[in-house]
PDB file of N, CA and C in Angstrom:
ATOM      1  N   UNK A   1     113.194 178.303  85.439  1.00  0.00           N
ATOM      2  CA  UNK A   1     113.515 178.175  84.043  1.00  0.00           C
ATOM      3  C   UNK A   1     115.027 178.239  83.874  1.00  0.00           C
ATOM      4  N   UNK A   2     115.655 177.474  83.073  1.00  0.00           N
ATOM      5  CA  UNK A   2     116.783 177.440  82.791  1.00  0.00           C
ATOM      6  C   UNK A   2     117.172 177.805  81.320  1.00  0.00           C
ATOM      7  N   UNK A   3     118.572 178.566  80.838  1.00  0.00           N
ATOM      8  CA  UNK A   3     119.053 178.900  79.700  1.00  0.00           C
ATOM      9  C   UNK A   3     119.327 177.770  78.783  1.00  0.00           C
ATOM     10  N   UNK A   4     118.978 177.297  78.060  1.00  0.00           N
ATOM     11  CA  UNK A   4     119.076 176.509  76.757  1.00  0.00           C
ATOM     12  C   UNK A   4     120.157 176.222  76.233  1.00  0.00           C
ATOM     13  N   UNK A   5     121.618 177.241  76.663  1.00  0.00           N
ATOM     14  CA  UNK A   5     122.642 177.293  75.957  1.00  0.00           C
ATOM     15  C   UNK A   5     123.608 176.818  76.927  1.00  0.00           C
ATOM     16  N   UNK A   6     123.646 178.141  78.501  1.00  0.00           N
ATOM     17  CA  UNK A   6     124.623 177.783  79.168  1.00  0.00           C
ATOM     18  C   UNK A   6     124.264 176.762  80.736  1.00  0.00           C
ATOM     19  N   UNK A   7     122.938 176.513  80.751  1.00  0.00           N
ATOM     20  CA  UNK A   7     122.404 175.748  81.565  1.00  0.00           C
ATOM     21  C   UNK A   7     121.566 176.636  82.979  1.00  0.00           C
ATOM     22  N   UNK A   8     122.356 177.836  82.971  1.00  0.00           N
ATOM     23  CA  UNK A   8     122.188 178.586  84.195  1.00  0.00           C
ATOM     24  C   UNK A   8     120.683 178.510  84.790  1.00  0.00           C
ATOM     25  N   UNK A   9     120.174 178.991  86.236  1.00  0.00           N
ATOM     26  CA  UNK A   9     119.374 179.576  85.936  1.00  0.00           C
ATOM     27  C   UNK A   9     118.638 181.267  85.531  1.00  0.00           C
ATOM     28  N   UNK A  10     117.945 181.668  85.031  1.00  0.00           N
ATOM     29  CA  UNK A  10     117.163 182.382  84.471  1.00  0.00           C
ATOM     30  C   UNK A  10     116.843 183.587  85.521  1.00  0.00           C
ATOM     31  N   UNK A  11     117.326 184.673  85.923  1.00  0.00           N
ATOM     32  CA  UNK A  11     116.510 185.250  86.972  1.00  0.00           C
ATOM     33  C   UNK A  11     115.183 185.889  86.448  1.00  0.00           C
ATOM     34  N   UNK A  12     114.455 186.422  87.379  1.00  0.00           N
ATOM     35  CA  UNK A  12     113.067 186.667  87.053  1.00  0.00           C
ATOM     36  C   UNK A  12     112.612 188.489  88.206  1.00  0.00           C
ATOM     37  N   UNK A  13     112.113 188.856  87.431  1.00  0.00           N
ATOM     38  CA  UNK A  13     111.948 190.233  88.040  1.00  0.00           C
ATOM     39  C   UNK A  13     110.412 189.885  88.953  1.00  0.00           C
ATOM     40  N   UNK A  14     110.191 190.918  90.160  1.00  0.00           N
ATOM     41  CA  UNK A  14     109.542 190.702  90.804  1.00  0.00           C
ATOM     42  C   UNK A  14     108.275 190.358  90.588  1.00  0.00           C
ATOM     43  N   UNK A  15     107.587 190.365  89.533  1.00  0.00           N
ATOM     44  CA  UNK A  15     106.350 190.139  88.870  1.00  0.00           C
ATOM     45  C   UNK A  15     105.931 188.749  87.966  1.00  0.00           C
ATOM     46  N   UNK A  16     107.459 188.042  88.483  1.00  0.00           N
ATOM     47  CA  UNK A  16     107.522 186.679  87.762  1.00  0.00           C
ATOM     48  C   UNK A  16     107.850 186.813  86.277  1.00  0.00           C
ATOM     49  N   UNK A  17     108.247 187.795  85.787  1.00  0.00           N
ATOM     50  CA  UNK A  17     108.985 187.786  84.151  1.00  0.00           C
ATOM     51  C   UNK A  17     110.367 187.716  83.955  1.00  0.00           C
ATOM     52  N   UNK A  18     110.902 186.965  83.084  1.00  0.00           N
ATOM     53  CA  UNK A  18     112.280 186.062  83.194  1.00  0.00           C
ATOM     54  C   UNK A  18     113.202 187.563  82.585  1.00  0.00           C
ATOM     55  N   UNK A  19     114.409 187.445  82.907  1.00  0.00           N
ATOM     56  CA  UNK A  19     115.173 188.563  82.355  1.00  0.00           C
ATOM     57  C   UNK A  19     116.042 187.548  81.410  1.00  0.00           C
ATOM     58  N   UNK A  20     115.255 187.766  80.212  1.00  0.00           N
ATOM     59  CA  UNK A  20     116.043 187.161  78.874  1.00  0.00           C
ATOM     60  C   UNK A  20     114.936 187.071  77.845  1.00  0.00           C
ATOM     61  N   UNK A  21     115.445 185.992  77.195  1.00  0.00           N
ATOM     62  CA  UNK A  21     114.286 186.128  75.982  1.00  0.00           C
ATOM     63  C   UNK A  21     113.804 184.636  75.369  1.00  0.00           C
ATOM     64  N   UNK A  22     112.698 184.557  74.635  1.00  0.00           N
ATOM     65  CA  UNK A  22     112.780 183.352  73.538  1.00  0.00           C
ATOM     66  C   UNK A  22     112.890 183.409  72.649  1.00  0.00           C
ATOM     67  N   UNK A  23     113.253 182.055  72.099  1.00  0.00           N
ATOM     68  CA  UNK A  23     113.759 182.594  70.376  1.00  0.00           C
ATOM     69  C   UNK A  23     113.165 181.367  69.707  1.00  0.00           C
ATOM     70  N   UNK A  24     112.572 181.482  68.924  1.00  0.00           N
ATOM     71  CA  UNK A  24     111.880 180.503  68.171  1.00  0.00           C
ATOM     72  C   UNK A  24     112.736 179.987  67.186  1.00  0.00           C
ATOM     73  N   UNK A  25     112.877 178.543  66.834  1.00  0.00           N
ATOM     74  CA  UNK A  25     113.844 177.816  65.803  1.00  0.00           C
ATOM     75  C   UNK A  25     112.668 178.008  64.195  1.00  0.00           C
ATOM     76  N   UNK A  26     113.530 176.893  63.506  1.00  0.00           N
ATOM     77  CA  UNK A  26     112.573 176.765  62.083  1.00  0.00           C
ATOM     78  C   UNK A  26     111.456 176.264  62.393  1.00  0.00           C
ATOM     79  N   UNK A  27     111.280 175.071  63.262  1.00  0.00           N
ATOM     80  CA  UNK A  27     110.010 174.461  63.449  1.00  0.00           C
ATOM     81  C   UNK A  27     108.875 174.791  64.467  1.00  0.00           C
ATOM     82  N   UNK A  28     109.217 175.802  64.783  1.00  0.00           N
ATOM     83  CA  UNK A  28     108.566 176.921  66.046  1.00  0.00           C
ATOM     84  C   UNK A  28     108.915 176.261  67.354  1.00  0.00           C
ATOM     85  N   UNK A  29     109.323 176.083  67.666  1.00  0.00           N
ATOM     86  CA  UNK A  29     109.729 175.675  69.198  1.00  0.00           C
ATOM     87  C   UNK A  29     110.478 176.713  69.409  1.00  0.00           C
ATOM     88  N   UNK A  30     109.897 177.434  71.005  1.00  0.00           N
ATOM     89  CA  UNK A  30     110.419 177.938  71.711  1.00  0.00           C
ATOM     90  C   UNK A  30     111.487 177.802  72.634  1.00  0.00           C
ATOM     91  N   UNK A  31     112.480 178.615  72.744  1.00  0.00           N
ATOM     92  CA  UNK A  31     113.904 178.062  73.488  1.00  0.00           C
ATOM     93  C   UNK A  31     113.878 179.098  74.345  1.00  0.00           C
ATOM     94  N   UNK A  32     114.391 178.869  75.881  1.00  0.00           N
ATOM     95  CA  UNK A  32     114.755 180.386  76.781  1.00  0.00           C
ATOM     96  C   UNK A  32     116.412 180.480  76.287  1.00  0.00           C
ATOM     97  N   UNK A  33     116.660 181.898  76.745  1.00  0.00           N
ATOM     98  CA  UNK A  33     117.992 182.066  76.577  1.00  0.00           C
ATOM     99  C   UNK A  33     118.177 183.307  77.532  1.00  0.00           C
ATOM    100  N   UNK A  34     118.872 183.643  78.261  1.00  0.00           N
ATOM    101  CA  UNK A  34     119.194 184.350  79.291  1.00  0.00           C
ATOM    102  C   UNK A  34     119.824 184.996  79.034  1.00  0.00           C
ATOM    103  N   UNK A  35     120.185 186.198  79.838  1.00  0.00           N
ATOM    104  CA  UNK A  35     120.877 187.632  79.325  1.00  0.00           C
ATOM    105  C   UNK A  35     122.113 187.855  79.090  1.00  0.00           C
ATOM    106  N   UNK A  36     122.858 186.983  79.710  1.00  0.00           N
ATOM    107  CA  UNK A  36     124.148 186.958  79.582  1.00  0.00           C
ATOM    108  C   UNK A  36     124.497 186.466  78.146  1.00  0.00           C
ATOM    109  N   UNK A  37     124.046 185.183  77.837  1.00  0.00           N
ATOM    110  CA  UNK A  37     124.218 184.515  76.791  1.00  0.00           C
ATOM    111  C   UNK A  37     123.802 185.301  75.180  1.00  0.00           C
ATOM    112  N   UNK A  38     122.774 186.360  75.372  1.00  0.00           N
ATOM    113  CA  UNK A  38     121.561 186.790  74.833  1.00  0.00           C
ATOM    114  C   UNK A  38     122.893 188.473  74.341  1.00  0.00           C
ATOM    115  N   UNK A  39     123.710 188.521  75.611  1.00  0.00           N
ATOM    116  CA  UNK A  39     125.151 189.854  74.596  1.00  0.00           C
ATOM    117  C   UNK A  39     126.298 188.928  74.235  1.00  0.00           C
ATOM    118  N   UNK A  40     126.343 187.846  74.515  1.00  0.00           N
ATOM    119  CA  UNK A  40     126.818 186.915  74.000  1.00  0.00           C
ATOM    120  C   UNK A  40     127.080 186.783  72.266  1.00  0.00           C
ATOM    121  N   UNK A  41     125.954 186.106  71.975  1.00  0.00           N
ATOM    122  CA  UNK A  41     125.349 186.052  70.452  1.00  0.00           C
ATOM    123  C   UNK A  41     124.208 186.575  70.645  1.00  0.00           C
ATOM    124  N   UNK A  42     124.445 188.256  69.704  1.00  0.00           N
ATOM    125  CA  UNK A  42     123.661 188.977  69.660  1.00  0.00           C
ATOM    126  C   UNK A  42     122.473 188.667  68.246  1.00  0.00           C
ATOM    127  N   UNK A  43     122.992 187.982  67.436  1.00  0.00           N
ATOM    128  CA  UNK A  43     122.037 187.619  65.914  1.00  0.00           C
ATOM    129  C   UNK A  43     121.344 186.381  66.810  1.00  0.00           C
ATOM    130  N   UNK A  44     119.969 186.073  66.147  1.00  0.00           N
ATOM    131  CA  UNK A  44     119.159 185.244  66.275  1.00  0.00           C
ATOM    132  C   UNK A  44     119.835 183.732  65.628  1.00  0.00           C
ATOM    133  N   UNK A  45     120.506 183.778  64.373  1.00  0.00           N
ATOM    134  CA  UNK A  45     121.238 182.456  63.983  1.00  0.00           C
ATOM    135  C   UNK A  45     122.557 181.832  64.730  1.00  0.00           C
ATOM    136  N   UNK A  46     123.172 182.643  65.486  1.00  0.00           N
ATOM    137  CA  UNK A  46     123.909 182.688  66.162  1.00  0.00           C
ATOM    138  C   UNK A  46     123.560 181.778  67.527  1.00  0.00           C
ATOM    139  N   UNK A  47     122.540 182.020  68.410  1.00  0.00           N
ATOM    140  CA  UNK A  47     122.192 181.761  68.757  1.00  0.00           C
ATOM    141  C   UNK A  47     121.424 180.384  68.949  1.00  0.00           C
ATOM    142  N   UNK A  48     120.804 180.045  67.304  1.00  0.00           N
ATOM    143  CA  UNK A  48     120.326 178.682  67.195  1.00  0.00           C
ATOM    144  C   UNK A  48     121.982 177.763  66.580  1.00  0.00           C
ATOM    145  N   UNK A  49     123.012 178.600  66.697  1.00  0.00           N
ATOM    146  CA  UNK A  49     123.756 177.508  66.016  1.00  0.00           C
ATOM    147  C   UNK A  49     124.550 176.628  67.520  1.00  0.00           C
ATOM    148  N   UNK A  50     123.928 177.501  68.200  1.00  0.00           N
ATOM    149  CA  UNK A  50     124.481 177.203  69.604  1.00  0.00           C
ATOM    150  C   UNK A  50     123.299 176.229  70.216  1.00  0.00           C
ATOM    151  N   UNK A  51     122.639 176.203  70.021  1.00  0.00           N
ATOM    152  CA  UNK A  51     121.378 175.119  70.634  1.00  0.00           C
ATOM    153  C   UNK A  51     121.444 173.966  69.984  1.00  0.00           C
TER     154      UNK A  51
END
């Protein structure tokens, strides 16, 4: 899986769960966004203004 914003990839903890998050837009689509990016822009609009 790759970050939505900065392209990276996504690491994932040993159990196969991504270390970051999704963030749903207006029309519900799900976006990954990764941790770095995620203390980056910490607000949720912030975030979609960047996608």
């Amino acid at each position: 899986m790759k970050c939505e914003i900065c392209r990276k990839k996504i690491e994932e903890t040993f159990l196969k769960k991504m270390i970051g998050t999704y963030v749903k837009d207006d029309k519900g689509k799900k976006h990954t966004v990764c941790f770095e990016c995620q203390k980056k822009f910490p607000k949720k609009e912030d975030i979609l203004k960047k996608l």
